[in-house]
Structures are given as structure tokens and as C-alpha cells.
Protein backbone atom coordinates (compact mmCIF):
# COMPACT_ATOMS: atom_id res chain seq x y z
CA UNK A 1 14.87 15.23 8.15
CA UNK A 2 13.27 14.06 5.46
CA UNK A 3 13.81 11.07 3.31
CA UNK A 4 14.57 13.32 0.11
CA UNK A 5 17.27 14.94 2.41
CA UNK A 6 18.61 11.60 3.79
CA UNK A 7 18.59 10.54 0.05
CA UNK A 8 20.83 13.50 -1.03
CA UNK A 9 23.25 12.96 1.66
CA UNK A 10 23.23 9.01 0.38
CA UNK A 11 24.00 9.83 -2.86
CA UNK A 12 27.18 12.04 -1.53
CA UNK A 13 28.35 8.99 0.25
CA UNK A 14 28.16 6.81 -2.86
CA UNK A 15 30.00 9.53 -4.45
CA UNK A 16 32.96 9.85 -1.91
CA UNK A 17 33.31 5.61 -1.83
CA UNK A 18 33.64 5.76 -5.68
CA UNK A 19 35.89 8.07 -6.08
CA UNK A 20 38.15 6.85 -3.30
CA UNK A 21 37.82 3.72 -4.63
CA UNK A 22 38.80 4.75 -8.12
CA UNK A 23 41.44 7.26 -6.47
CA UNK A 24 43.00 4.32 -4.96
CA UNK A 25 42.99 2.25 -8.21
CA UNK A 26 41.12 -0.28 -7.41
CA UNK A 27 39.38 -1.89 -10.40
CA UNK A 28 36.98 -4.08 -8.33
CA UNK A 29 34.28 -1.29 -8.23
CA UNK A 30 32.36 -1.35 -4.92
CA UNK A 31 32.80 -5.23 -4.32
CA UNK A 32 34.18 -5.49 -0.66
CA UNK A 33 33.71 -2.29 0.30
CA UNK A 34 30.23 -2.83 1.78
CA UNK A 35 31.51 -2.40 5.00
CA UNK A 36 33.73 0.55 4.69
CA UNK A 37 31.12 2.55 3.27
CA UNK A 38 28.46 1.48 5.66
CA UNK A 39 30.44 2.90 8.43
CA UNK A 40 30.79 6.01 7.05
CA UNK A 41 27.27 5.98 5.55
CA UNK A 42 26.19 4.98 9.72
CA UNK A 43 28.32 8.01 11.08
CA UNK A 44 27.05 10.55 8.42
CA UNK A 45 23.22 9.65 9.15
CA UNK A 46 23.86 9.08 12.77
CA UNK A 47 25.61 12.03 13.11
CA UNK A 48 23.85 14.63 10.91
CA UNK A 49 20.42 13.73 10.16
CA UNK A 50 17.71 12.52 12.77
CA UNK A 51 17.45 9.26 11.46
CA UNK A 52 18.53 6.43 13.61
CA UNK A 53 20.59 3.81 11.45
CA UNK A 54 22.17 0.77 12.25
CA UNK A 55 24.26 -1.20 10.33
CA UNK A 56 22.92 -4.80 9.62
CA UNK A 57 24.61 -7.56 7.20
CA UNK A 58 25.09 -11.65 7.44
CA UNK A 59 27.61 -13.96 6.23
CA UNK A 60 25.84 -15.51 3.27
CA UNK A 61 26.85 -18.90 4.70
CA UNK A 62 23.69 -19.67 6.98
CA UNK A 63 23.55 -16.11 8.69
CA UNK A 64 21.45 -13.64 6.96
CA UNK A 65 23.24 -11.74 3.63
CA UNK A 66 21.62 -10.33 1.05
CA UNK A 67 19.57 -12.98 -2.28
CA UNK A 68 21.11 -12.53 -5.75
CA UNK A 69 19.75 -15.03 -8.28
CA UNK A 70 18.69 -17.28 -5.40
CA UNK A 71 21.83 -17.46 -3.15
CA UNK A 72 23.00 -15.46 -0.22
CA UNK A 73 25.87 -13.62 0.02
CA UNK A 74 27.94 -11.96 2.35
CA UNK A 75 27.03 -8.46 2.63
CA UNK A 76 26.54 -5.19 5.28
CA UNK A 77 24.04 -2.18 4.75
CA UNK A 78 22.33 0.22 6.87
CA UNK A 79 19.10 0.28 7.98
CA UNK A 80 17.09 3.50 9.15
CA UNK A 81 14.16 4.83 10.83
CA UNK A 82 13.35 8.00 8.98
CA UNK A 83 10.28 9.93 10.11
CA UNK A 84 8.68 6.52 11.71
CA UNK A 85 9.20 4.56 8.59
CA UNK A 86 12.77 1.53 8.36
CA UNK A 87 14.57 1.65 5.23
CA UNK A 88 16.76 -0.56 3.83
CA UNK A 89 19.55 1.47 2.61
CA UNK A 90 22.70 0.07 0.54
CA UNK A 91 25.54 2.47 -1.28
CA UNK A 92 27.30 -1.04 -2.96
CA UNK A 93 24.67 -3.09 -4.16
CA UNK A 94 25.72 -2.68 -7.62
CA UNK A 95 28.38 -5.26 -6.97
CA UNK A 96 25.84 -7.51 -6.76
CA UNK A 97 24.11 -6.56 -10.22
CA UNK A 98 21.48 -4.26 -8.64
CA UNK A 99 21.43 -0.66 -8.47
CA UNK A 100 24.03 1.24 -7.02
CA UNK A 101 21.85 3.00 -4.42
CA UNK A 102 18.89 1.42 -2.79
CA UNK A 103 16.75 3.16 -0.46
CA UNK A 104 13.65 1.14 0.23
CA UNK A 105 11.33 0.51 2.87
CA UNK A 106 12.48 -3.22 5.12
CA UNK A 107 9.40 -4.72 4.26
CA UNK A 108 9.62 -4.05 0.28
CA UNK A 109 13.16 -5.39 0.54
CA UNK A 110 13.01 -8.58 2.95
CA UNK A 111 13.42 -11.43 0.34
CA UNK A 112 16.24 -9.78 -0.44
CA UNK A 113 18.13 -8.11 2.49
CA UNK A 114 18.18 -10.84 5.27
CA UNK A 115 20.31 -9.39 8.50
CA UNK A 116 22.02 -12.29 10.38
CA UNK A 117 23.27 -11.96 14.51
CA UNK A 118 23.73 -8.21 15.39
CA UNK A 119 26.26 -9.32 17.64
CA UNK A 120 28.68 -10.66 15.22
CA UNK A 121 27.80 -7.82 12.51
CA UNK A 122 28.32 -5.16 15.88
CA UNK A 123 31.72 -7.38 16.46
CA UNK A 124 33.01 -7.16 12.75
CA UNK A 125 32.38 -3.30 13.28
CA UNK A 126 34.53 -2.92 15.71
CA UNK A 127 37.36 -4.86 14.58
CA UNK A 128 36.81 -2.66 11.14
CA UNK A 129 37.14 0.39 13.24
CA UNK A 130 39.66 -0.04 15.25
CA UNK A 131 41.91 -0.99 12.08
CA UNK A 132 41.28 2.26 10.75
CA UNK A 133 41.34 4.22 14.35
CA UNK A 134 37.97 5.06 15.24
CA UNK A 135 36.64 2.11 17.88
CA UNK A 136 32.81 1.84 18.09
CA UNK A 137 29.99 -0.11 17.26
CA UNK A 138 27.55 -0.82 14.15
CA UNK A 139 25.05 1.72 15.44
């Protein structure tokens, strides 16, 4: 698949999160959804494409997150190998200022996107999932 193709289906995920979002009447835009929506973003790309994404985030408080302005934050996004090459790729960045969709290659975006232990982003995962039914991990 290419990354044009992997870009459409991105865009439909940003799509679906906004509109549940808005659906449900929340008025906080994407903020705190990162997670949600990399989950589903991870299963769509995982599932559909031949990419092989992972999803990667940090705490903000010592343990990876992504730089806005000069500080960490808490944050989760995917990252992908597509056709050889790892992207950075983020469906709620805009509640960070940035663009709502970033698809970028890791080494454009890595004084920006910093991913802390894998271990405690694959355990927050997990916990997400099973409080909405599904079990698994962040990959």
C-alpha cells in the first residue's frame, strides 16, 4: 500500500473521531482523545493496509510526549513502516496548535514526537481496551 493510500484511509479516521466527537457534544475538539483515535487509527492500518504501526506516546512529565513551544506534553500517536520508510503519524495534533493530520517521516519529526517506555504506552493500551471491550496491545 502506498503512502497516498495509507493517507486517504488517515484522513477517514480523522473524519470518524470528529464527528463522534462532535456527535457526542463534546466541545473540547480532539484534546484527550489521542488515545482513542490511535487505537482505532492502529487497528485500521494494522488491519487493512500492509503497513506495520505501532502506537507510541510519553507522559510529558520526564517520559517522552510530544514539544509544543518548548515543553512536553502528554500525548499517543502511531508510528508506521510504509513501503520501508517510519512515519510519524498523528490524527489529534491540532489540539496542540499544529495541524490536524501529520504524516511525516520519524526523522523529520524527532524534536518534536519523543516516544517514552513502550511498556507503559503497551500497558495504558490495554487498560484503554479493555474499558471499551476489545483487550490487546499498542501494536
Amino acid at each position: 500500500m502506498s503512502i497516498e493510500q495509507v493517507k486517504s484511509l488517515v484522513a477517514k479516521n480523522r473524519e470518524i473521531i470528529v464527528q463522534t466527537l462532535q456527535d457526542s457534544g463534546l466541545e473540547e475538539g480532539t484534546t484527550g482523545a489521542c488515545l482513542y483515535a490511535s487505537i482505532i487509527g492502529c487497528i485500521t492500518l494494522n488491519r487493512f493496509t500492509k503497513a506495520e504501526v505501532i502506537i507510541r506516546g510519553g507522559d510529558g512529565d520526564g517520559d517522552g510526549g510530544i514539544k509544543v513551544d518548548g515543553a512536553l506534553h502528554g500525548h499517543y500517536w502511531l508510528e508506521a513502516d510504509i513501503d520501508g520508510n517510519r512515519y510519524v503519524i498523528d490524527i489529534t495534533a491540532d489540539q496542540f496548535g499544529m495541524p490536524p493530520v501529520i504524516i511525516e517521516r520519524v526523522e523529520v519529526m524527532q524534536q518534536i514526537y519523543f516516544p517514552g517506555d513502550q511498556v507503559a504506552v503497551d500497558e495504558h493500551v490495554r487498560e484503554m481496551m479493555d474499558e471499551i471491550g476489545g483487550g490487546g496491545d499498542g501494536q
